[in-house]
N, C-alpha and C. Protein backbone atom coordinates (compact mmCIF):
# COMPACT_ATOMS: atom_id res chain seq x y z
N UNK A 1 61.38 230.80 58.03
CA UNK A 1 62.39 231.69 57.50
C UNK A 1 61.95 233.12 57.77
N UNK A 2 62.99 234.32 58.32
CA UNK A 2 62.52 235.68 58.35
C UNK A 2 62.64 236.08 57.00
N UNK A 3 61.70 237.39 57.01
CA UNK A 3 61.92 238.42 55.83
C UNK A 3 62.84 239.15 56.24
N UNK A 4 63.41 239.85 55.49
CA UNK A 4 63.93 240.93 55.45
C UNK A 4 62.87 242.61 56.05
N UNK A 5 62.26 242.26 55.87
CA UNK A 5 61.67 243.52 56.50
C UNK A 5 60.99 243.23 58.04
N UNK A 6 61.87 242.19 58.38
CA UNK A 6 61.34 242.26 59.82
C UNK A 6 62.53 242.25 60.54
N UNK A 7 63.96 242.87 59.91
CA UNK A 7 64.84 243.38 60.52
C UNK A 7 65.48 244.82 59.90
N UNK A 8 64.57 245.43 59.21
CA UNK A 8 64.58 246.89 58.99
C UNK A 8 63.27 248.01 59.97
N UNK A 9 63.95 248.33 60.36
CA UNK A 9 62.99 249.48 61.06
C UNK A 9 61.88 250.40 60.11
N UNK A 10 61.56 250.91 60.76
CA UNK A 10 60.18 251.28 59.78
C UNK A 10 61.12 253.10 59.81
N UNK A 11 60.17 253.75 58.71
CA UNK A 11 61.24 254.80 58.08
C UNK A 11 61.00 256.06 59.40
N UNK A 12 59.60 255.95 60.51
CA UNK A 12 59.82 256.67 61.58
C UNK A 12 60.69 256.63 62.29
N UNK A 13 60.92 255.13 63.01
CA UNK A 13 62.65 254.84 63.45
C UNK A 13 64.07 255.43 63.31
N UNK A 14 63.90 255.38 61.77
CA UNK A 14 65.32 256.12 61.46
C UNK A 14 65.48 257.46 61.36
N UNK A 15 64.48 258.05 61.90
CA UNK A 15 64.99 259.84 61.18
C UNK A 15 65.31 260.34 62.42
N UNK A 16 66.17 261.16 62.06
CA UNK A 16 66.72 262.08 63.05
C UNK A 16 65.79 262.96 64.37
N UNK A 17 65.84 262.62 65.70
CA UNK A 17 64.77 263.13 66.40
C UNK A 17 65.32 264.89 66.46
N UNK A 18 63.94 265.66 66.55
CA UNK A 18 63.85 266.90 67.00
C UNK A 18 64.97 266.89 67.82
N UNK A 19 66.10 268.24 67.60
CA UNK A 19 66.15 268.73 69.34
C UNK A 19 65.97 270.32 69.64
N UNK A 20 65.51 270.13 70.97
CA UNK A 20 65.15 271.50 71.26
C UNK A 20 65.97 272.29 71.05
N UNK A 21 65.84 273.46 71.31
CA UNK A 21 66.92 274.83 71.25
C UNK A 21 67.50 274.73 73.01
N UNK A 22 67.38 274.12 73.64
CA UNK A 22 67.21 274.09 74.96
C UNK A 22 68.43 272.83 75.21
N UNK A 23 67.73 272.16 74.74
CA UNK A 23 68.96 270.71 74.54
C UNK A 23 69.87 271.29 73.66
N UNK A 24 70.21 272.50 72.75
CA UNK A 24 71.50 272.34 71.50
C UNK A 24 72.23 273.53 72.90
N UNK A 25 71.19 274.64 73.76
CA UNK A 25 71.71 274.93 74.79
C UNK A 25 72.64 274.69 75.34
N UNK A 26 72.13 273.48 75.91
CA UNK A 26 72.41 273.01 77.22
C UNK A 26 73.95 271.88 77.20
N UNK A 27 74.18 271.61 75.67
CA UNK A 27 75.29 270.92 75.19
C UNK A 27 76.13 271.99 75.24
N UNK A 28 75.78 272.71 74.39
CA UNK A 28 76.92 273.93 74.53
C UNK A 28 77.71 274.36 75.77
N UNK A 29 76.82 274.85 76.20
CA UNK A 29 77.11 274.86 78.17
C UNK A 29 77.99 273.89 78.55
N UNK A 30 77.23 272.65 78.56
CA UNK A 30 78.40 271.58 79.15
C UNK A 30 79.48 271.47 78.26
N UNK A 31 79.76 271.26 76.68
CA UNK A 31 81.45 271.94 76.47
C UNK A 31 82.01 272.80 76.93
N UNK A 32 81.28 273.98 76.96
CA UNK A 32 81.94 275.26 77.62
C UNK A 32 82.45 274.97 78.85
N UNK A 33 81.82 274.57 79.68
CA UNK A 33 82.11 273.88 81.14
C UNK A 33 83.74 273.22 80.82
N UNK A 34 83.44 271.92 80.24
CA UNK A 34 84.66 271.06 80.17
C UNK A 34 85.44 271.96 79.13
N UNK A 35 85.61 272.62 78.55
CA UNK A 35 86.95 273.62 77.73
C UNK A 35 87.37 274.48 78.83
N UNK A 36 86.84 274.85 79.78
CA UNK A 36 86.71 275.75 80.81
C UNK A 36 87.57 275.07 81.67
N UNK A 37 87.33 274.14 82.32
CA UNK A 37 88.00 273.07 83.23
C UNK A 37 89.40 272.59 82.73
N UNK A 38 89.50 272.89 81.11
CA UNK A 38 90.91 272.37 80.62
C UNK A 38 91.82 273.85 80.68
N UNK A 39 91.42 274.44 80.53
CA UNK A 39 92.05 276.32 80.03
C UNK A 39 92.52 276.67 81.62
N UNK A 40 91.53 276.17 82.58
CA UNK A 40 91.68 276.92 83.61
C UNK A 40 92.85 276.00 84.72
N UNK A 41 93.11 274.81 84.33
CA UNK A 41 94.01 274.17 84.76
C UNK A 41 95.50 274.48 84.01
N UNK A 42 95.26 274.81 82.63
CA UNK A 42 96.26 274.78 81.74
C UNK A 42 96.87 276.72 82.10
N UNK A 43 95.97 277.38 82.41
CA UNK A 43 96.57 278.70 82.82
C UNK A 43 97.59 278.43 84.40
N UNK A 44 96.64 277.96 85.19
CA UNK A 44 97.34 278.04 86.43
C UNK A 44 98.99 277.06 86.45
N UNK A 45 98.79 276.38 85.35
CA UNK A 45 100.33 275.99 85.23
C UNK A 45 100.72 276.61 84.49
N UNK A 46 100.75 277.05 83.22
CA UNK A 46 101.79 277.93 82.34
C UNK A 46 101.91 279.69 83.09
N UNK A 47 101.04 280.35 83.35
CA UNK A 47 100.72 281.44 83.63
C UNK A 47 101.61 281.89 84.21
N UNK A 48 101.83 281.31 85.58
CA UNK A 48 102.69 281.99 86.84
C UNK A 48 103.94 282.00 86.58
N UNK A 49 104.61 282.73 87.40
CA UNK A 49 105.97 283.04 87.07
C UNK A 49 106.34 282.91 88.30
N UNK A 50 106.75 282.17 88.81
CA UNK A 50 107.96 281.62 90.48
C UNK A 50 108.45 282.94 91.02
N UNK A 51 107.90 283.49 92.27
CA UNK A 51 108.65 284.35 92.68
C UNK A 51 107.57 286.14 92.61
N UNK A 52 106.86 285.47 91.26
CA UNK A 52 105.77 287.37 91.40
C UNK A 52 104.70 287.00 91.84
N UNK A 53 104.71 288.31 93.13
CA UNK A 53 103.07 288.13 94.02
C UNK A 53 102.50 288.62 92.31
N UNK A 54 100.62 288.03 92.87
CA UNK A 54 99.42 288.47 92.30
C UNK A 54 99.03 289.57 92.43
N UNK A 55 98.59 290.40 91.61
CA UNK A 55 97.94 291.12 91.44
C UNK A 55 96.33 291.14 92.00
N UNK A 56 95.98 291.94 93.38
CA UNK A 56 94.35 291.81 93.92
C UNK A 56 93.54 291.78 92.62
N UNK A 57 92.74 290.66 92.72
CA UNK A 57 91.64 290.69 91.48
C UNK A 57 91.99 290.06 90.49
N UNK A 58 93.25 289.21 90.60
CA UNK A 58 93.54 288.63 89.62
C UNK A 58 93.10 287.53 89.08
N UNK A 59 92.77 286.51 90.60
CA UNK A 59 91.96 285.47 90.15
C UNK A 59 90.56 285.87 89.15
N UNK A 60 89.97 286.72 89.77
CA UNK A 60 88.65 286.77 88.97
C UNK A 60 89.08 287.07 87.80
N UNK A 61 89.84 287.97 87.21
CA UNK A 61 89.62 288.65 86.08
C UNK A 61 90.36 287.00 84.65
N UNK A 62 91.17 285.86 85.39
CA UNK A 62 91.46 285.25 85.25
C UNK A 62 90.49 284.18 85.00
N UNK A 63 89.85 284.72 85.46
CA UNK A 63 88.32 283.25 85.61
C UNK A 63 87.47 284.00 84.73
N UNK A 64 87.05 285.26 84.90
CA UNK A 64 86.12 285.92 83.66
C UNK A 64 86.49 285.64 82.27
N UNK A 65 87.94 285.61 82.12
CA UNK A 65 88.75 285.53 80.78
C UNK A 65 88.61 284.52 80.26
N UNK A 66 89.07 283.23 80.94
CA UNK A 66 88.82 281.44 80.70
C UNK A 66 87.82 281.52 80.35
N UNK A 67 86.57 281.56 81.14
CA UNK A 67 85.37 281.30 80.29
C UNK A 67 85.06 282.24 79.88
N UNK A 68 85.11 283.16 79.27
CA UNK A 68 84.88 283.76 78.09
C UNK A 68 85.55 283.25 76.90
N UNK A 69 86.85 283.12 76.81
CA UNK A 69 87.45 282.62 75.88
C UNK A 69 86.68 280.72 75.64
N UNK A 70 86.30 280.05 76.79
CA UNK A 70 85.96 278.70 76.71
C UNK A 70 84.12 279.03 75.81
N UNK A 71 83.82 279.54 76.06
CA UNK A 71 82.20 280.38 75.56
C UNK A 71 82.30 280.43 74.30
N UNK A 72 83.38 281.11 74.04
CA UNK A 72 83.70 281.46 72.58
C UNK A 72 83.83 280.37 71.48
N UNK A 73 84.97 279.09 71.98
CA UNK A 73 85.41 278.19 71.27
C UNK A 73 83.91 277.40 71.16
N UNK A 74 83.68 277.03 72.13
CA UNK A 74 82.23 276.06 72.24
C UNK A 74 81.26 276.53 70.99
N UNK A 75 81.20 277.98 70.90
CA UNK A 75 80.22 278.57 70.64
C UNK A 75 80.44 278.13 68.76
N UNK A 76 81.75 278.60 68.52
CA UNK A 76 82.45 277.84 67.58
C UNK A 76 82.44 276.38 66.53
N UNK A 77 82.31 275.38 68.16
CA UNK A 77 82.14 274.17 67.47
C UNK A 77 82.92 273.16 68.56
N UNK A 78 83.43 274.29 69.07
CA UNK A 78 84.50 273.37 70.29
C UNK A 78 85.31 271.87 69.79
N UNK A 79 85.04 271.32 70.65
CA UNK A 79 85.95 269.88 70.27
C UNK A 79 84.73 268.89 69.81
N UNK A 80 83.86 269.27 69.38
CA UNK A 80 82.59 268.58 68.80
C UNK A 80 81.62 267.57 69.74
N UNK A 81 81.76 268.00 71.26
CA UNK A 81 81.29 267.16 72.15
C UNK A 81 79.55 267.77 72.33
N UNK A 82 79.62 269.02 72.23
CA UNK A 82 77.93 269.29 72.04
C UNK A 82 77.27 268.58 70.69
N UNK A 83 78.10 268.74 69.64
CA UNK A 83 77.86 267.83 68.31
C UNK A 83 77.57 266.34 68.89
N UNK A 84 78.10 266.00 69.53
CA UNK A 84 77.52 264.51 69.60
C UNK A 84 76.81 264.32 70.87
N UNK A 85 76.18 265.10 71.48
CA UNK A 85 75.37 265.33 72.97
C UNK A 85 73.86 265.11 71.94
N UNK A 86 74.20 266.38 71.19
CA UNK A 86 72.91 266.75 70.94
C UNK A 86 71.89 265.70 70.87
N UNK A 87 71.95 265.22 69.89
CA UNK A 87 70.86 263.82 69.03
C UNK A 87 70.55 263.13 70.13
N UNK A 88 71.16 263.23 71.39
CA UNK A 88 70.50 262.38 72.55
C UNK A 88 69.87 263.31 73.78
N UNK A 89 69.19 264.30 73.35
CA UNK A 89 68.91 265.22 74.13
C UNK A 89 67.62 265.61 73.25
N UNK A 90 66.85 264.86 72.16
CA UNK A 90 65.46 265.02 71.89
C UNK A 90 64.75 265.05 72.97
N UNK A 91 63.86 265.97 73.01
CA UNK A 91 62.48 266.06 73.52
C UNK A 91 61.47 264.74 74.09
N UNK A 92 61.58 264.26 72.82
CA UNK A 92 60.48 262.93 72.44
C UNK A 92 61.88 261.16 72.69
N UNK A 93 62.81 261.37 73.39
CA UNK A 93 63.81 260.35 73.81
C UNK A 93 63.21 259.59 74.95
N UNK A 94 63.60 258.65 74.98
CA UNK A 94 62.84 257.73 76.48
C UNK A 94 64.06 257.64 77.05
């Protein structure tokens, strides 16, 4: 017959691993990225107006704006995808 304590993990197991400042980084970034990728698809369809040339410099200042504004939200809390990156981005993870 098993015990019971030979299907509970020991209390090192369960605790929450370290994460770096590097890994809470580097999540951030990659939301920012993917909010970035949604904003910047979602401008180039609502944005334009059928029929008016661009303005020189418009793309960029258009692309500086997206991600800035995508930087911002992330930075925020975004859609909670760095929230759940993180915990798998310990240091000490195999």
């Amino acid at each position: 017959m098993h015990s019971v304590s030979a299907f509970v993990s020991p209390a090192s197991e369960l605790s929450i691993p370290a994460v770096s400042p590097r890994g809470v980084k580097a999540a951030r970034e990659f939301e920012a990225t993917l909010i970035a990728s949604l904003l910047e698809s979602m401008e180039k369809t609502f944005a334009t107006v059928p029929g008016e040339d661009q303005l020189a410099g418009a793309d960029d200042y258009n692309y500086m704006g997206t991600h800035a504004l995508a930087d911002g939200i992330a930075a925020r809390g975004g859609f909670g995808i760095a929230k759940l990156l993180t915990p798998h981005l310990s240091p000490t993870r195999k």
